[in-house]
C-alpha atoms as a PDB file:
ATOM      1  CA  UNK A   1      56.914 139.532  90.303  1.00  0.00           C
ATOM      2  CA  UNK A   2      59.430 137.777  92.324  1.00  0.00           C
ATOM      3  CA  UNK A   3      62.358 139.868  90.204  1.00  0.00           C
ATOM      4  CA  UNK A   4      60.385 142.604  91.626  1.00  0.00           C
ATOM      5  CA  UNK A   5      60.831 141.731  94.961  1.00  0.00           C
ATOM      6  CA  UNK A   6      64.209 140.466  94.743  1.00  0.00           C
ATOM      7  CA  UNK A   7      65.353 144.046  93.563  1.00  0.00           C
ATOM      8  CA  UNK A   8      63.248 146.115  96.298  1.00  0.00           C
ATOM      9  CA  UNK A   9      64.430 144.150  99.209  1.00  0.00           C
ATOM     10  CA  UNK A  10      68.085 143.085 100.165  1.00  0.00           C
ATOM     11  CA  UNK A  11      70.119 140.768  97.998  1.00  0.00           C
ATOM     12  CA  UNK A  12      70.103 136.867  98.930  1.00  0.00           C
ATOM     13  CA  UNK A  13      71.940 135.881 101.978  1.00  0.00           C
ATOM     14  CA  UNK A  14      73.743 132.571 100.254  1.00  0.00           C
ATOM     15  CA  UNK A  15      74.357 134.902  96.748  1.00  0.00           C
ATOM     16  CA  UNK A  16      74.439 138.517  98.201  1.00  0.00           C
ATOM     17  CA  UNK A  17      76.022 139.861  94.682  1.00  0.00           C
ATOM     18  CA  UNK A  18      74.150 137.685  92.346  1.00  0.00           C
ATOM     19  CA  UNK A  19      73.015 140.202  89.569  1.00  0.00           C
ATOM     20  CA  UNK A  20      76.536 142.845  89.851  1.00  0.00           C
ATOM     21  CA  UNK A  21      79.424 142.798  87.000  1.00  0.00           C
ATOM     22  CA  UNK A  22      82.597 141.634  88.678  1.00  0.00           C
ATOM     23  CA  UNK A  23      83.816 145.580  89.584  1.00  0.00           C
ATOM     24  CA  UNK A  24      80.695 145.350  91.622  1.00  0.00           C
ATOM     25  CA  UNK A  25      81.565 142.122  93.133  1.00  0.00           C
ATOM     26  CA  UNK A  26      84.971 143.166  94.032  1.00  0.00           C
ATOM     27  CA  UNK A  27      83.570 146.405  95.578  1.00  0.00           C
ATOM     28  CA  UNK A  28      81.003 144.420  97.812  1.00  0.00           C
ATOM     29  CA  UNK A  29      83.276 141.346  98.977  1.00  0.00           C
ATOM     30  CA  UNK A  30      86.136 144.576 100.019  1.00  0.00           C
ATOM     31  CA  UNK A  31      83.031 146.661 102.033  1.00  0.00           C
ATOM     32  CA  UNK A  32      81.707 143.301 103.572  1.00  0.00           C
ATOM     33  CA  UNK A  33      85.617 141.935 104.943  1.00  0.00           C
ATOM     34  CA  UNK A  34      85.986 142.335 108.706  1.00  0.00           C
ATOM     35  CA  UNK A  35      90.085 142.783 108.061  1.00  0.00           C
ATOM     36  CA  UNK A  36      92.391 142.915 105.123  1.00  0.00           C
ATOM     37  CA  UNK A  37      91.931 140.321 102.036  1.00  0.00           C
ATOM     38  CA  UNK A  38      94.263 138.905  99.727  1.00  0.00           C
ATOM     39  CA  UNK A  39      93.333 139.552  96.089  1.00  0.00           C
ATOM     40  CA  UNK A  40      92.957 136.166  96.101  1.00  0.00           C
ATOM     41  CA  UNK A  41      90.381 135.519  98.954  1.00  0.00           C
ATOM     42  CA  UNK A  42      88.371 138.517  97.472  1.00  0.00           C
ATOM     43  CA  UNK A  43      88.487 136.711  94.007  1.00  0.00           C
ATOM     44  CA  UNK A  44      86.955 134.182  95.710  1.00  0.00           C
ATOM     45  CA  UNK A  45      84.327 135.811  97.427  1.00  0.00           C
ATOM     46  CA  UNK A  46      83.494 137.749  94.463  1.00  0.00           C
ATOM     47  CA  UNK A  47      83.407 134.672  91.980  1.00  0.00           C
ATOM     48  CA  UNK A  48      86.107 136.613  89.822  1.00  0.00           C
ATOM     49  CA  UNK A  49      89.749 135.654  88.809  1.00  0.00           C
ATOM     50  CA  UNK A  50      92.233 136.969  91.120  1.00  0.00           C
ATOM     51  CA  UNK A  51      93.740 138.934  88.508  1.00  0.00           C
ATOM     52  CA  UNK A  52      90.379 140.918  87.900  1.00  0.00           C
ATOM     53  CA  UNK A  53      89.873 141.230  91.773  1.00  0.00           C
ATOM     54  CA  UNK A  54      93.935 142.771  91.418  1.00  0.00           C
ATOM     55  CA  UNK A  55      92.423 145.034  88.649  1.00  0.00           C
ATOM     56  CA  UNK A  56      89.521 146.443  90.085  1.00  0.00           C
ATOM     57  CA  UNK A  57      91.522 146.640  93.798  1.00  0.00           C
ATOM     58  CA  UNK A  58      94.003 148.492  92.371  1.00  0.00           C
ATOM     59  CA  UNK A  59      91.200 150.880  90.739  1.00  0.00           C
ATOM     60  CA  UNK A  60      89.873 151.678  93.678  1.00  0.00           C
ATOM     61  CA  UNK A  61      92.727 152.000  95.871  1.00  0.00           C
ATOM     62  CA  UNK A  62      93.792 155.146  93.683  1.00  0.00           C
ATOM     63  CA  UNK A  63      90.700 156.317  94.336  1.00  0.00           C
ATOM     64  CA  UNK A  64      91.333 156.386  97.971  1.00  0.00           C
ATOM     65  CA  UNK A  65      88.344 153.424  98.698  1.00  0.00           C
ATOM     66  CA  UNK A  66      90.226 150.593  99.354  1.00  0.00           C
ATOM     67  CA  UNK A  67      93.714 150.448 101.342  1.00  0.00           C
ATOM     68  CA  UNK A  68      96.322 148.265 100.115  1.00  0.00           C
ATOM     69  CA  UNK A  69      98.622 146.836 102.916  1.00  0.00           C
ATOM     70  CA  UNK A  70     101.712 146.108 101.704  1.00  0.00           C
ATOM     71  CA  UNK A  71     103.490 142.649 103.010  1.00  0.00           C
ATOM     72  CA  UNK A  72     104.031 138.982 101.290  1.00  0.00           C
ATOM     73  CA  UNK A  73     100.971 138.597 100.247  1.00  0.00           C
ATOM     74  CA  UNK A  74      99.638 141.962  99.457  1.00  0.00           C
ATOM     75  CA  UNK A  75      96.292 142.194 101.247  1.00  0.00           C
ATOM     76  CA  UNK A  76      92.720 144.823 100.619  1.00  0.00           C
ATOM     77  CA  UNK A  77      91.042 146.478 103.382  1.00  0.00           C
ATOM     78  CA  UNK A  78      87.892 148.928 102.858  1.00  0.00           C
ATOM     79  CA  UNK A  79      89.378 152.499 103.766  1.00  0.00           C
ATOM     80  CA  UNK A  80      86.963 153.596 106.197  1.00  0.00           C
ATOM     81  CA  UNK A  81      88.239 157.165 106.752  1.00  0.00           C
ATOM     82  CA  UNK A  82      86.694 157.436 102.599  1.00  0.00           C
ATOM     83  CA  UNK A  83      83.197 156.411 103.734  1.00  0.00           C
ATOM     84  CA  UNK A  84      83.314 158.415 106.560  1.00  0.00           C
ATOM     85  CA  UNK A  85      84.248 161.253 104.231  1.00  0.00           C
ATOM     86  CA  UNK A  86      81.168 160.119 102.104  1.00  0.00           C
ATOM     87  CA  UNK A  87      79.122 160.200 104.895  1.00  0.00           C
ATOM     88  CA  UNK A  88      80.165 164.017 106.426  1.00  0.00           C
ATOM     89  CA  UNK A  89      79.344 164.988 102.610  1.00  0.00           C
ATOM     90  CA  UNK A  90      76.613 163.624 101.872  1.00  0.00           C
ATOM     91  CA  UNK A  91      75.200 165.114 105.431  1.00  0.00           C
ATOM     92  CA  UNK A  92      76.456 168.964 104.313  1.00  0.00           C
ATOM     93  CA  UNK A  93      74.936 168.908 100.892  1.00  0.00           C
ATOM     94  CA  UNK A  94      71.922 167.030 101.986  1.00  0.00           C
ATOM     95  CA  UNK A  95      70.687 169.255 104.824  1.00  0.00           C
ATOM     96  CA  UNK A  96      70.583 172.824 105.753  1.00  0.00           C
ATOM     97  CA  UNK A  97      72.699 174.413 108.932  1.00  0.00           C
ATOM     98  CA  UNK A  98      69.779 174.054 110.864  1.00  0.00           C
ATOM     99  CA  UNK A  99      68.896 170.746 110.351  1.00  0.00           C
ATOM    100  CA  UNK A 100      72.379 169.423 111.044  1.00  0.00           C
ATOM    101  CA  UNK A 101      72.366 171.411 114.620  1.00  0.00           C
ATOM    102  CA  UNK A 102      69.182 169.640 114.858  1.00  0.00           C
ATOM    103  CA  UNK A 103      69.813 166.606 114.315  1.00  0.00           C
ATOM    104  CA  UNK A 104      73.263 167.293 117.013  1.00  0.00           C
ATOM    105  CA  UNK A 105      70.986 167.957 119.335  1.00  0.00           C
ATOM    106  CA  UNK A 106      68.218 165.185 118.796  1.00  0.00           C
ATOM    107  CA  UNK A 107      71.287 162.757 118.847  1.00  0.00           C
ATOM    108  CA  UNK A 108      73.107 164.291 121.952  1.00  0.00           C
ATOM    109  CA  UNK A 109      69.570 164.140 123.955  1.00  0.00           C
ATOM    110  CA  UNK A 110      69.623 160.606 123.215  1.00  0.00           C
ATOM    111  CA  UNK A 111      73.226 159.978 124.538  1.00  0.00           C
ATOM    112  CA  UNK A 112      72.067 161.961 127.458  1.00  0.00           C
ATOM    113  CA  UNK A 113      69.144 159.287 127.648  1.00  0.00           C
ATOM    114  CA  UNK A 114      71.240 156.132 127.567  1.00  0.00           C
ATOM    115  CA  UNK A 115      73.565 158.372 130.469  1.00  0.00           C
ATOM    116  CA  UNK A 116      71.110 158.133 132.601  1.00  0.00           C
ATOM    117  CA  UNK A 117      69.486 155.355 132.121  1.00  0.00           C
ATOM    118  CA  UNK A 118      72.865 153.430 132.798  1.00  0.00           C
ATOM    119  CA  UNK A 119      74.360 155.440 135.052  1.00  0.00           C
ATOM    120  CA  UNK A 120      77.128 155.591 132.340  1.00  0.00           C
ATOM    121  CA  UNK A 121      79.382 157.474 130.466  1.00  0.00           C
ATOM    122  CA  UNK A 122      79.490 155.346 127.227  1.00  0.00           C
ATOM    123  CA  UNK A 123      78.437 152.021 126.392  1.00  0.00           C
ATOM    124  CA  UNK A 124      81.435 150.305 126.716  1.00  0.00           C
ATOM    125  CA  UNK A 125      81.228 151.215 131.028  1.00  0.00           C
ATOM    126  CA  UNK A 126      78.141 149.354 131.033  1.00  0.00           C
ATOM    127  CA  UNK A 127      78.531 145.871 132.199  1.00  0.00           C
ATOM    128  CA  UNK A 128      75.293 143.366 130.829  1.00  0.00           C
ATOM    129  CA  UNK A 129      75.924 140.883 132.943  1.00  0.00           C
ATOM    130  CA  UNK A 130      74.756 142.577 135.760  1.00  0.00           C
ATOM    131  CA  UNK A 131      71.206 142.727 134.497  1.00  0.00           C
ATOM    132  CA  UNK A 132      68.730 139.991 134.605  1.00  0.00           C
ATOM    133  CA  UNK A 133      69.018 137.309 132.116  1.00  0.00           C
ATOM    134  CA  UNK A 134      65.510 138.708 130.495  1.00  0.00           C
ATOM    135  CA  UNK A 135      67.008 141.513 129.947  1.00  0.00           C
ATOM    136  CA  UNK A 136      69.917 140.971 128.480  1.00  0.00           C
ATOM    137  CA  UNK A 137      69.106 140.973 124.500  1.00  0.00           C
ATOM    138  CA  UNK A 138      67.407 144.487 125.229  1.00  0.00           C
ATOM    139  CA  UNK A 139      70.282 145.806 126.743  1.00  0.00           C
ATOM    140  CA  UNK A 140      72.906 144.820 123.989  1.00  0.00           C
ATOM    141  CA  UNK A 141      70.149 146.794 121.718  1.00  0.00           C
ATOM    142  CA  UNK A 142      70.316 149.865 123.622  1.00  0.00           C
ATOM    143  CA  UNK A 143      74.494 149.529 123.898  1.00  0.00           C
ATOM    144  CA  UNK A 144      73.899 149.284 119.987  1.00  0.00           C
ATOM    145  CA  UNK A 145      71.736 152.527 119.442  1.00  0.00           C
ATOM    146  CA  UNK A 146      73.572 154.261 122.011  1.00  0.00           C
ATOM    147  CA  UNK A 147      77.604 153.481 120.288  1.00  0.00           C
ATOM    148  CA  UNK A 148      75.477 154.300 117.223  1.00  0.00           C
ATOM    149  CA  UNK A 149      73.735 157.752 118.532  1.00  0.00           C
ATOM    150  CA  UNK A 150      77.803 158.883 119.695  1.00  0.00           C
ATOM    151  CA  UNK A 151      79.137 157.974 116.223  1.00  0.00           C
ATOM    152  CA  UNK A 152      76.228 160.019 113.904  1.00  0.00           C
ATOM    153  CA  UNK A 153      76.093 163.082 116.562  1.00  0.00           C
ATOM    154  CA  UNK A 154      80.062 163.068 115.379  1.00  0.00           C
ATOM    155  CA  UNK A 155      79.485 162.955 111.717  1.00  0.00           C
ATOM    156  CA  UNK A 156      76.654 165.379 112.400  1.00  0.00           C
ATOM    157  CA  UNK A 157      78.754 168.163 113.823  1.00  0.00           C
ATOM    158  CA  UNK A 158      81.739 167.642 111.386  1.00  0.00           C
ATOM    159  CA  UNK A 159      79.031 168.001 108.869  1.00  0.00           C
ATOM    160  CA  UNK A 160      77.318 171.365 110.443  1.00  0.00           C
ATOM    161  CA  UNK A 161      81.369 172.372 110.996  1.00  0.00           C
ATOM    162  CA  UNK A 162      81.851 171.778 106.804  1.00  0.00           C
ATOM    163  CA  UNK A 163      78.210 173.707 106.213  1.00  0.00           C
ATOM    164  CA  UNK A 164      79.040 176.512 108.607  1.00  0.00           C
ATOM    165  CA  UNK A 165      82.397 177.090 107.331  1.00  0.00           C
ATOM    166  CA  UNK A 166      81.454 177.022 103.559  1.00  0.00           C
ATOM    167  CA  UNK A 167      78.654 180.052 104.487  1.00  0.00           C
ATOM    168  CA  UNK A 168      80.212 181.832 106.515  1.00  0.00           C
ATOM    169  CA  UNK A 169      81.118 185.382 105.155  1.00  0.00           C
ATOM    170  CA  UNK A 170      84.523 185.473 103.185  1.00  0.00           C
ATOM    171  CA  UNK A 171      86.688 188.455 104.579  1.00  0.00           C
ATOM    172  CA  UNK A 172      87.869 189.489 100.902  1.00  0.00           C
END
């Protein structure tokens, strides 16, 4: 039973890739890194010898999911224009024209929201410290959903852009 829970809910904070083959490792210790890596730091993070980390990197830097930044030593970064590609794609062939312009418009209603509630343009104008000290954790939510509401409307549209260019009549 407890394997059963283990695999529903999210990994182990002190082992978060117990259970993966080292490719797997390698992957997760790369997505999880705040800045570039050396093979040899992601080696260690993913319990792996830093000639396997250099395999796998190298893997998926041709594929475009990992950046390798050139300099003594070499160091990994996650490429995050790839998962924001993932993300625009999986949006177009997961929902319909309609849904997208939907969900643009649920998302911008929100930003509108968090406008007025702050008398703001984004959440960065918003200063916290000039709300009461009760407040505060509440606020840095809101900042949160708000930054968060501005990025998703953006990978909504370029997703309705992708769907409404692919059905859009061809002029052949």
């Amino acid at each position: 039973m407890m394997d059963d829970l283990r695999r529903d809910g999210p990994p182990p904070f002190d082992e978060p890739f117990e259970g993966e083959d080292t490719k797997g490792r390698v992957y997760g210790a790369v997505l999880h890194a705040r800045e570039p890596m050396t093979a040899a730091e992601i080696a260690d993070r993913a319990d792996c010898s830093a000639e396997s980390a250099r395999t796998h990197l190298s893997f998926y830097a041709d594929l475009g999911i990992v950046v390798r930044h050139e300099g003594r030593p070499v160091r990994y970064g996650r490429n995050d224009d790839y998962f924001e590609w993932r993300r625009v794609n999986t949006l177009a062939r997961e929902r319909t024209l309609d849904e997208l312009q939907a969900g643009v418009s649920e998302l911008t209603d929100r930003i509108e929201a968090f406008r007025d509630e702050y008398d703001a343009d984004s959440p960065a104008e918003v200063d916290v410290l000039e709300f009461d000290a009760g407040r505060i954790d509440d606020v840095y939510a809101d900042l949160g959903e708000w930054a968060t509401a501005i990025e998703e409307r953006r990978l909504h549209e370029r997703a309705r852009r992708k769907v409404a260019g692919s059905t859009a009549p061809s002029h052949g």
